[in-house]
C-alpha atoms as a PDB file:
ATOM      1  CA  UNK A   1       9.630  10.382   4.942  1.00  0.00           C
ATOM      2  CA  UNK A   2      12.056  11.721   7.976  1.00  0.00           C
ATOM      3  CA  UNK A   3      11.829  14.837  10.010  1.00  0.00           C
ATOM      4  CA  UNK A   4      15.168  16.656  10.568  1.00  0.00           C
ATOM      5  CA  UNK A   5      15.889  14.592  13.343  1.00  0.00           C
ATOM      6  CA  UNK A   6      16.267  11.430  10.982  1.00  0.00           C
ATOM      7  CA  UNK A   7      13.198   9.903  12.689  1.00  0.00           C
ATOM      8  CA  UNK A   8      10.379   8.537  10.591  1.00  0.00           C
ATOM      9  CA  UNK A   9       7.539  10.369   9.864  1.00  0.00           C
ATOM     10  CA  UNK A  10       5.594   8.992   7.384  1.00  0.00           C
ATOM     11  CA  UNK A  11       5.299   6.135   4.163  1.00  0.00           C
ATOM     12  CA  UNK A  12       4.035   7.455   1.029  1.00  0.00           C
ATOM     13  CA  UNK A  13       2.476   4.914  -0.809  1.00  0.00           C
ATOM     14  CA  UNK A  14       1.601   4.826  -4.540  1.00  0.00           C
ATOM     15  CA  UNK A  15      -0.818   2.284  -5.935  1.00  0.00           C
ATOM     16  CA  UNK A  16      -1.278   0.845  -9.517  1.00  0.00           C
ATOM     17  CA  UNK A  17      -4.375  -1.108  -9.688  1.00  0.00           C
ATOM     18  CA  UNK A  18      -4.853  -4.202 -11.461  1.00  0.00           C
ATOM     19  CA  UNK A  19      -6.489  -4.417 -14.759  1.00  0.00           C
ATOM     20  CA  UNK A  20     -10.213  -5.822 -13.677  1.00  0.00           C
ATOM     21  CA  UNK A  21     -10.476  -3.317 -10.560  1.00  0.00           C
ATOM     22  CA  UNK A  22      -9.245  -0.042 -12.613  1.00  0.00           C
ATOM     23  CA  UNK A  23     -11.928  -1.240 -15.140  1.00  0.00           C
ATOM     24  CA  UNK A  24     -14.576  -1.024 -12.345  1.00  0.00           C
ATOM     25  CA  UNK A  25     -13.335   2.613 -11.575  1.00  0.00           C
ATOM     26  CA  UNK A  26     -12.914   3.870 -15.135  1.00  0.00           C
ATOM     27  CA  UNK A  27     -16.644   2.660 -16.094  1.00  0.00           C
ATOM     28  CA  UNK A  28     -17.718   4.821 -13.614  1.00  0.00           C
ATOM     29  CA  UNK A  29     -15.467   7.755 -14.739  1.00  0.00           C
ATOM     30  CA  UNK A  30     -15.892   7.220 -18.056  1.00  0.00           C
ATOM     31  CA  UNK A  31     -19.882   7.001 -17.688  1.00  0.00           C
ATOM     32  CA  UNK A  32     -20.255  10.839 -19.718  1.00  0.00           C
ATOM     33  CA  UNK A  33     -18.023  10.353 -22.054  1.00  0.00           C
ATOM     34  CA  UNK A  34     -15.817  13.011 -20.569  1.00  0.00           C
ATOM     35  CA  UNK A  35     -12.097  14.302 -22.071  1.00  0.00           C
ATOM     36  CA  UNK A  36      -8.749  13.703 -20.397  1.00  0.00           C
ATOM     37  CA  UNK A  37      -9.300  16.487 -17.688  1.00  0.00           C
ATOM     38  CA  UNK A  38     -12.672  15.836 -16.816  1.00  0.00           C
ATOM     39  CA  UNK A  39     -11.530  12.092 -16.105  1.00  0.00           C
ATOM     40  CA  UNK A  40      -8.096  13.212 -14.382  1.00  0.00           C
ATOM     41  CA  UNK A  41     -10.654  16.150 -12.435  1.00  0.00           C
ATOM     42  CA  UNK A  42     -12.647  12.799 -11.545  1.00  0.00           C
ATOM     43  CA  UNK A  43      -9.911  10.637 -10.672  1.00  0.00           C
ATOM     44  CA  UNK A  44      -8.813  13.604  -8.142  1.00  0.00           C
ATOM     45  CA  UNK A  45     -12.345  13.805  -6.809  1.00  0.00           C
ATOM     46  CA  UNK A  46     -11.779   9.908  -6.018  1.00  0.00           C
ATOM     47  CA  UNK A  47      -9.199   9.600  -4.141  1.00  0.00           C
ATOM     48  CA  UNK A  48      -9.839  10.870  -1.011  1.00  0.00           C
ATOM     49  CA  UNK A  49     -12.807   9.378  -0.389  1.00  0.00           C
ATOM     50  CA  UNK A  50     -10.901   5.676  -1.301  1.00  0.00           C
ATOM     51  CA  UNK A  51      -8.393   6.573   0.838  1.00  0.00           C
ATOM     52  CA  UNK A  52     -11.291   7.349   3.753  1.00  0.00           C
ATOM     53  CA  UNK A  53     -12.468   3.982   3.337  1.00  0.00           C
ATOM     54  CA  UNK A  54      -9.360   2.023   3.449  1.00  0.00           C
ATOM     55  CA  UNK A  55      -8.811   3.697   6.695  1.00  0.00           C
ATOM     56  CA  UNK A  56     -11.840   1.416   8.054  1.00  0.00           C
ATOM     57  CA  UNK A  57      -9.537  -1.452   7.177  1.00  0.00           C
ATOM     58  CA  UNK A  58      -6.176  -0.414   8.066  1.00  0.00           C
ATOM     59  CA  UNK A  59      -5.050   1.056   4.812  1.00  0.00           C
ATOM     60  CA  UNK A  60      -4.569  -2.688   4.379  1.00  0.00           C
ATOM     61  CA  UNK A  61      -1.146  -2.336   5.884  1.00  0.00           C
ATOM     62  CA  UNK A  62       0.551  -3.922   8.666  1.00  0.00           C
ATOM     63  CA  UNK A  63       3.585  -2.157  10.040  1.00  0.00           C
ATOM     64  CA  UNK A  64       6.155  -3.249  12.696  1.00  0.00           C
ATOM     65  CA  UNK A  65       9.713  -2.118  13.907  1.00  0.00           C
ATOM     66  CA  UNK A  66      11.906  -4.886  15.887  1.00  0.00           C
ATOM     67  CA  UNK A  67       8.651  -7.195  15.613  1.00  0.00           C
ATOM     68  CA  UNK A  68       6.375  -5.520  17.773  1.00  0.00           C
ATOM     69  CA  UNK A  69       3.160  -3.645  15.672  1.00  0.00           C
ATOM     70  CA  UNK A  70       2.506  -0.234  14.594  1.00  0.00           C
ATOM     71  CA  UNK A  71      -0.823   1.063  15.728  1.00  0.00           C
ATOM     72  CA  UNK A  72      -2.251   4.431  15.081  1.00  0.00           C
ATOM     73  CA  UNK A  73      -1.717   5.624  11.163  1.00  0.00           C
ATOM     74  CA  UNK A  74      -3.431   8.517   9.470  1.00  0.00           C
ATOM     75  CA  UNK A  75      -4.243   7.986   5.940  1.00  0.00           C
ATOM     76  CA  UNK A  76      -3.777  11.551   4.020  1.00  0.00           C
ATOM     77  CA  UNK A  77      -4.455  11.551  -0.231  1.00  0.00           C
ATOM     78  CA  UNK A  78      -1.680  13.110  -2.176  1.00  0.00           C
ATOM     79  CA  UNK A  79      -2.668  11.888  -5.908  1.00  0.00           C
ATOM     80  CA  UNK A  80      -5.180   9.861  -7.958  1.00  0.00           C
ATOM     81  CA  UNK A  81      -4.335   9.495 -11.546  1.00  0.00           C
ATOM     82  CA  UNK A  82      -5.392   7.579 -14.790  1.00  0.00           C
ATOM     83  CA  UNK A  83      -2.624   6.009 -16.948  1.00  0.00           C
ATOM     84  CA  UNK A  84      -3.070   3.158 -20.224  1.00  0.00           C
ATOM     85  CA  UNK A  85      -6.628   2.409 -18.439  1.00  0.00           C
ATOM     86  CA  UNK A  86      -5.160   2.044 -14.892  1.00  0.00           C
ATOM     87  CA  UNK A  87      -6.068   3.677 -11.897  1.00  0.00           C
ATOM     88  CA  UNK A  88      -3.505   5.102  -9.587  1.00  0.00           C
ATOM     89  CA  UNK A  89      -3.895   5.999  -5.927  1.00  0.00           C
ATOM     90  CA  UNK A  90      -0.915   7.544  -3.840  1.00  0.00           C
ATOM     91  CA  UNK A  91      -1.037   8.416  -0.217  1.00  0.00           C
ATOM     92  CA  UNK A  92       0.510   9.470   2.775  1.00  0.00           C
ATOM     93  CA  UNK A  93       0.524   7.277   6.074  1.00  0.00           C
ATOM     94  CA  UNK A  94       1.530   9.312   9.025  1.00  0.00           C
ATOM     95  CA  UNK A  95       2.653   8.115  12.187  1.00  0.00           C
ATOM     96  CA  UNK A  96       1.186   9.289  15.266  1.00  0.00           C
ATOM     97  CA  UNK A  97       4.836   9.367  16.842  1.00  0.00           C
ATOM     98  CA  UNK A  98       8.080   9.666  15.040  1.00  0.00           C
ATOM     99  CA  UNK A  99      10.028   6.294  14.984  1.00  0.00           C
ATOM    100  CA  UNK A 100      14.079   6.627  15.331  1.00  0.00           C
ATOM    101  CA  UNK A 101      15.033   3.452  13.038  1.00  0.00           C
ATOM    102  CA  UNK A 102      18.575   3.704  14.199  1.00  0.00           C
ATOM    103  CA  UNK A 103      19.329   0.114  15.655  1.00  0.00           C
ATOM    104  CA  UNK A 104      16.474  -1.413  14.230  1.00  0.00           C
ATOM    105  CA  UNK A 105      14.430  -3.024  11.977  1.00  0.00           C
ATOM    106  CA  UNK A 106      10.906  -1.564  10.673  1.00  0.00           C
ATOM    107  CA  UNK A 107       8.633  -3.405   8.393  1.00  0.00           C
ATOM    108  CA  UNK A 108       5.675  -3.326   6.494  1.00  0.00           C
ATOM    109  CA  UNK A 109       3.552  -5.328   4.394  1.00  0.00           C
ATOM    110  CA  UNK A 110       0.195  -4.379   2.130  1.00  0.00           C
ATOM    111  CA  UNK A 111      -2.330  -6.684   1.593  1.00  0.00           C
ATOM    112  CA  UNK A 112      -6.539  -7.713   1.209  1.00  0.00           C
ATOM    113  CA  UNK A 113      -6.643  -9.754   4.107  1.00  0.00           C
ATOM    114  CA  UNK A 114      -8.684 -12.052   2.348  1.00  0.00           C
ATOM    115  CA  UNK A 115      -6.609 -11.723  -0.925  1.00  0.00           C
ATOM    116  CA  UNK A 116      -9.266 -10.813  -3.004  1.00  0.00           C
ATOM    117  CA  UNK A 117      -6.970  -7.863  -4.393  1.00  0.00           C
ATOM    118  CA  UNK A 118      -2.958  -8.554  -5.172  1.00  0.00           C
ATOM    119  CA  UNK A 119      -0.920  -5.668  -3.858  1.00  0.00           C
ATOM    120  CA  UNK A 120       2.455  -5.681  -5.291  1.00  0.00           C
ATOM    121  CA  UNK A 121       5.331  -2.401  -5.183  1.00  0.00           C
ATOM    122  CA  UNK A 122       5.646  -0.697  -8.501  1.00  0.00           C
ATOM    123  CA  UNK A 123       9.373  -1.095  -9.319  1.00  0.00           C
ATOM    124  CA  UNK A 124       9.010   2.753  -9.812  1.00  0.00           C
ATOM    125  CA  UNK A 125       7.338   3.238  -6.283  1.00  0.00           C
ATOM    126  CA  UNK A 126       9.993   1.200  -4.061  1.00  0.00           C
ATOM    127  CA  UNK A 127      10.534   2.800  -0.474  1.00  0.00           C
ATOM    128  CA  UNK A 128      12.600   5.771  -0.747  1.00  0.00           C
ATOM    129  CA  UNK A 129      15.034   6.727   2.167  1.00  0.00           C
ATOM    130  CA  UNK A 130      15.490  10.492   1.301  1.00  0.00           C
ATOM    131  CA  UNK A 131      16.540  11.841   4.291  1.00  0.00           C
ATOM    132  CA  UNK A 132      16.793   8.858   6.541  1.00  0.00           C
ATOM    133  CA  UNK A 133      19.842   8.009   8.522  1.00  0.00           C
ATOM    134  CA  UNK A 134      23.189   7.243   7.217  1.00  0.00           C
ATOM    135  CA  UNK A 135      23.497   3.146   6.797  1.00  0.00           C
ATOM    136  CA  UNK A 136      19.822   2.515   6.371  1.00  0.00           C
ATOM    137  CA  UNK A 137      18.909   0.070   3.443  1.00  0.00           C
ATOM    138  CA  UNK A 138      15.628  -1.272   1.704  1.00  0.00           C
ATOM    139  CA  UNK A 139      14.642  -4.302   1.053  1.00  0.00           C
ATOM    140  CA  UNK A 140      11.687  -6.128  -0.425  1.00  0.00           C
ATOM    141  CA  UNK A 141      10.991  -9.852   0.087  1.00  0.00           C
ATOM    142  CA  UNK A 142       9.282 -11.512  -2.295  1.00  0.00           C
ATOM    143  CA  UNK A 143       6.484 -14.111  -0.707  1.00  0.00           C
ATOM    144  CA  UNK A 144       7.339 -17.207  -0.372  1.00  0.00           C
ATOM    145  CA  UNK A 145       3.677 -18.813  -0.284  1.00  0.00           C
ATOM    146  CA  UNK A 146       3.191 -22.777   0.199  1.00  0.00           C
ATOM    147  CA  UNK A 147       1.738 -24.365  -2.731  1.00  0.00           C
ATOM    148  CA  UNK A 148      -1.540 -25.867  -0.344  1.00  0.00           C
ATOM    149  CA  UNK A 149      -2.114 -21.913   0.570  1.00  0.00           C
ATOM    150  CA  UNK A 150      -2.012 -21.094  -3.415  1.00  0.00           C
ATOM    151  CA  UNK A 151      -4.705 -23.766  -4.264  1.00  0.00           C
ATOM    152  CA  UNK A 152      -6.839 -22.630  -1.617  1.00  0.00           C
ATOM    153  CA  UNK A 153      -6.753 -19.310  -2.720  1.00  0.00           C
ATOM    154  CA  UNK A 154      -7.074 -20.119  -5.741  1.00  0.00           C
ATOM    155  CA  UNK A 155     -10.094 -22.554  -5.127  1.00  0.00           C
ATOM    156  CA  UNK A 156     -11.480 -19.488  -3.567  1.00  0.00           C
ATOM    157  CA  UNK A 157     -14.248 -16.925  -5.596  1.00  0.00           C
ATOM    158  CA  UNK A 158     -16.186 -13.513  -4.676  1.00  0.00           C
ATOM    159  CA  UNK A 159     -18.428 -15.501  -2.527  1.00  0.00           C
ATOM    160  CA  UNK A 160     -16.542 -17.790  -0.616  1.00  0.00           C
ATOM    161  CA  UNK A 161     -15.047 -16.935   3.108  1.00  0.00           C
ATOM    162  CA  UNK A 162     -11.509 -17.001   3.348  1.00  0.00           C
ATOM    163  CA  UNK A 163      -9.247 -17.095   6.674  1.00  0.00           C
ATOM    164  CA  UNK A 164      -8.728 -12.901   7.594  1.00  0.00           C
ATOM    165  CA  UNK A 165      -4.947 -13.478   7.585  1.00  0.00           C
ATOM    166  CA  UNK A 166      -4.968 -15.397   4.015  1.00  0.00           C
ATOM    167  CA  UNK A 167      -3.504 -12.391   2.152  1.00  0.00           C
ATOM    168  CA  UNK A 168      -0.877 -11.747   4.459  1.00  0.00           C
ATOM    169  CA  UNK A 169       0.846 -14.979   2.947  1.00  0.00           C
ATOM    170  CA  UNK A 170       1.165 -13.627  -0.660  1.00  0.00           C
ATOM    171  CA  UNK A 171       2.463 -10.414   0.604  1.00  0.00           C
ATOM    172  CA  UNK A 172       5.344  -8.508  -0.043  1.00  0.00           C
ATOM    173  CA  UNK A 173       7.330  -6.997   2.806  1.00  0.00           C
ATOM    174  CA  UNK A 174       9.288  -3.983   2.929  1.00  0.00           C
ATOM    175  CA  UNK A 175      11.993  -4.196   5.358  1.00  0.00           C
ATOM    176  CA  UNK A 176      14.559  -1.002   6.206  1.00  0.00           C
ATOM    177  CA  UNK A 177      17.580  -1.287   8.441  1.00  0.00           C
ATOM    178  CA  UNK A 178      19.299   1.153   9.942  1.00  0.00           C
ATOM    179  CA  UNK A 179      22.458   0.965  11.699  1.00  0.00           C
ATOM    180  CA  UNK A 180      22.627   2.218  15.204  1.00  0.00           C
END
């Protein structure tokens, strides 16, 4: 998101859980047997208080522009949402300063540090530059992970300790360019 100034404001975010994590969600929404608007009523309830704890943990996002980090992001819930048994999240992270992107390169990437959770972009939820400066572009690189870092992950269960900085390797980044 960009202010009039073509300085960003915010990222919106939009979150389609895996399969085995949804399932832990819906058990708990589905515990009374409720219809479709009691569970999307529920699913609403959710969602802020998930998005309250991932700030604890960074909204598991690392952000940069030209290299150097991005410190300081409010978390704010905009949607939660069921759909074919998968749980949906969106949010809004703020910055505490608008960024001009002009000249520059800003990046971010989502991830479990530990990689216990995959977080991928929905092809439907790819940055959008509505409103951002003329030349800007997106771009998302796929990881590139080395096979010894996939076996160790993969070697990995619920109660094994992994390196904090594991998931960053099986992360997507985000990268928008603007021209100066």
């Amino acid at each position: 998101m960009f202010d009039n100034e073509k300085r960003l404001t915010a990222v919106e975010q939009s979150w389609l859980f895996d399969p085995f994590f949804s399932a832990l969600v819906l058990d708990e929404l589905l515990a009374d047997r409720p219809d479709r608007r009691a569970i999307a009523r529920q699913a609403e309830a959710l969602g802020p208080e998930m998005v309250s704890n991932l700030s604890e943990h960074a909204f598991l996002n690392e952000w940069t522009f030209d290299g150097a980090p991005i410190d300081g992001l409010n978390g704010s819930f905009v949607s939660a949402r069921v759909t074919r048994d998968q749980f949906e999240l969106t949010f809004s992270l703020d910055l505490d300063q608008p960024l001009d992107l002009r000249g520059g390169q800003f990046e971010y990437s989502v991830y479990d540090p530990t990689y216990y959770i995959e977080i991928l972009h929905a092809r439907r939820h790819l940055p959008e530059l509505r409103g951002a400066p003329r030349g800007c572009q997106r771009e998302i690189i796929e990881p590139d992970t080395p096979k010894d870092m996939t076996d160790f992950a993969a070697s990995l269960d619920q109660t094994d300790a992994s390196d904090e900085r594991l998931g960053i390797h099986f992360a997507e980044r985000a990268i928008i360019r603007c021209r100066g």
